[in-house]
C-alpha atoms as a PDB file:
ATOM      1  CA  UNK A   1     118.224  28.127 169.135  1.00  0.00           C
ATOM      2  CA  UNK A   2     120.694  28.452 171.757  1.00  0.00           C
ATOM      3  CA  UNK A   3     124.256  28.553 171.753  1.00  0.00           C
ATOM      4  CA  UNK A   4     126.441  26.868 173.872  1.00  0.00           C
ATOM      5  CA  UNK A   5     128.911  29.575 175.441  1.00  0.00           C
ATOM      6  CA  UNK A   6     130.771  27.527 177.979  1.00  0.00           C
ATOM      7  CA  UNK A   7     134.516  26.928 177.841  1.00  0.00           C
ATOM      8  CA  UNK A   8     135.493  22.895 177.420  1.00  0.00           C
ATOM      9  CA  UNK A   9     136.604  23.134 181.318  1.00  0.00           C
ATOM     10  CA  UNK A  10     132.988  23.954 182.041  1.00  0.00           C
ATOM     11  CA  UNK A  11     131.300  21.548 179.725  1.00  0.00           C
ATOM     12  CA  UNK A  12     133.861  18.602 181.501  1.00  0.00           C
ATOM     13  CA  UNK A  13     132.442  19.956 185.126  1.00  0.00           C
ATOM     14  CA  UNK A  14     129.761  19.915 184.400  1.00  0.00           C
ATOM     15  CA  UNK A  15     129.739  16.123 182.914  1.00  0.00           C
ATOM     16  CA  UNK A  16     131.472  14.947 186.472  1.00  0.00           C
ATOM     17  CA  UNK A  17     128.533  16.814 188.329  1.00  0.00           C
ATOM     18  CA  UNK A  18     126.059  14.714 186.313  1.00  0.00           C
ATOM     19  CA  UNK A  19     127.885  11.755 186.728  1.00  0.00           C
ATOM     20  CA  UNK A  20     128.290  11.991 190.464  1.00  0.00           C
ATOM     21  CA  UNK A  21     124.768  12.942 190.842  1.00  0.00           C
ATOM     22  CA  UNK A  22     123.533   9.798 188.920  1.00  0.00           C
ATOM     23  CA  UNK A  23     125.695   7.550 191.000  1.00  0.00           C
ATOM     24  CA  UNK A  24     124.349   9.171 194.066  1.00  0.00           C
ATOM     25  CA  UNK A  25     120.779   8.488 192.934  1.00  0.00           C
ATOM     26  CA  UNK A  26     122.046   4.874 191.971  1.00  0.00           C
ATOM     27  CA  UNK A  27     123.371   4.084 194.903  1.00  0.00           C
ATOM     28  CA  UNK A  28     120.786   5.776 197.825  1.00  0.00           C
ATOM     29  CA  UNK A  29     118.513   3.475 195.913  1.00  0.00           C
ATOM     30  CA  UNK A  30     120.125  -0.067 195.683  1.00  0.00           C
ATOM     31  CA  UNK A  31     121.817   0.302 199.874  1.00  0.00           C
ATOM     32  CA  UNK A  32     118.727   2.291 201.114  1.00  0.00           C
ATOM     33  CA  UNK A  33     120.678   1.522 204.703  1.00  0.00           C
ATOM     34  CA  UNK A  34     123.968   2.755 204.027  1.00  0.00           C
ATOM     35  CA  UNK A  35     124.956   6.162 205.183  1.00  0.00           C
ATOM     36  CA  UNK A  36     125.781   8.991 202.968  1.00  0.00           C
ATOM     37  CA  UNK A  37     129.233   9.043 203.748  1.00  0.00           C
ATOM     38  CA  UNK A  38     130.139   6.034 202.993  1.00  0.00           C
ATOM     39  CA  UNK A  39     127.791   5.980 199.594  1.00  0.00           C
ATOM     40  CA  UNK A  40     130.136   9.629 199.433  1.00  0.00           C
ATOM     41  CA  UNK A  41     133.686   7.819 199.483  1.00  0.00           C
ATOM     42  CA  UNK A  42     132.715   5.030 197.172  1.00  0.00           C
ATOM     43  CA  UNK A  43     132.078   7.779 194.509  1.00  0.00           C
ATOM     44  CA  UNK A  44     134.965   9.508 195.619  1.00  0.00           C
ATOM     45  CA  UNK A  45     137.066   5.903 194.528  1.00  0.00           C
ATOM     46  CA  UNK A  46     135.548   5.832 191.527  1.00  0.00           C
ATOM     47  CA  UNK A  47     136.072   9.368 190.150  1.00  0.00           C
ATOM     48  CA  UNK A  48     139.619   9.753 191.303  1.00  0.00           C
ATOM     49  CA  UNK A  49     138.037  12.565 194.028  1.00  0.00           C
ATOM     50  CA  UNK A  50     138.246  13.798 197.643  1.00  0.00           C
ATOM     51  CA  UNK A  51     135.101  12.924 199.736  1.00  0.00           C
ATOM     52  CA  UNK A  52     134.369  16.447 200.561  1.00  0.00           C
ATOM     53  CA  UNK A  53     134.530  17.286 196.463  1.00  0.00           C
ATOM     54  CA  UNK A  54     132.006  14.882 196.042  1.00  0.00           C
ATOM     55  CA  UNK A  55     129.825  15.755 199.136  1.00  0.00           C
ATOM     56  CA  UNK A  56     130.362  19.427 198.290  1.00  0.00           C
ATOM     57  CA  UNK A  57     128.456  18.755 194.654  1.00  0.00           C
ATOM     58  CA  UNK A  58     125.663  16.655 195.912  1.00  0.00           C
ATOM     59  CA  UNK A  59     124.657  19.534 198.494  1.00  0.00           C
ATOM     60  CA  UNK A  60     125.183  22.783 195.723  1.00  0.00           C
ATOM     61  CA  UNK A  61     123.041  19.762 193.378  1.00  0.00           C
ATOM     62  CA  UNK A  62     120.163  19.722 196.336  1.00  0.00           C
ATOM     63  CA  UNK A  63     120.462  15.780 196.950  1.00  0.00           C
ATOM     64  CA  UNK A  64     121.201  16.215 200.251  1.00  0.00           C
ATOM     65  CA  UNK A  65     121.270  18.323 203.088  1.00  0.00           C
ATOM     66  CA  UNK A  66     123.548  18.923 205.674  1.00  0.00           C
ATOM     67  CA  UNK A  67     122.914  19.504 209.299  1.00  0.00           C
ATOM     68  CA  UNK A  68     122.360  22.625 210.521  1.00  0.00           C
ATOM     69  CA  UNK A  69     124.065  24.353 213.024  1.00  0.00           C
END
């Protein structure tokens, strides 16, 4: 048995990660010709975030990569 030592804070985080990585999944799958910023700011909207916020999750997550330099 395990016990749950994170703070409510933590536990609310880490919902919002979850959800925005569920959307992301959602979404890449139904507009399969969109581009991931776009897909980025409509989750953005809908979560009250900044596009980079949302980006910034998705690449720590390992649902996308960025370009590299």
């Amino acid at each position: 048995m395990e016990v749950d030592v994170r703070t409510p804070i933590e536990k609310a985080r880490d919902e919002r990660h979850e959800k925005i990585c569920n959307r992301y999944l959602q979404l890449t799958a139904e507009n399969r010709d969109c581009k991931p910023h776009r897909i980025f700011a409509v989750i953005a909207r809908e979560l009250c975030m900044t596009v980079p916020g949302v980006k910034n999750v998705i690449v720590q997550k390992g649902l996308y990569q960025t370009a590299s330099k």
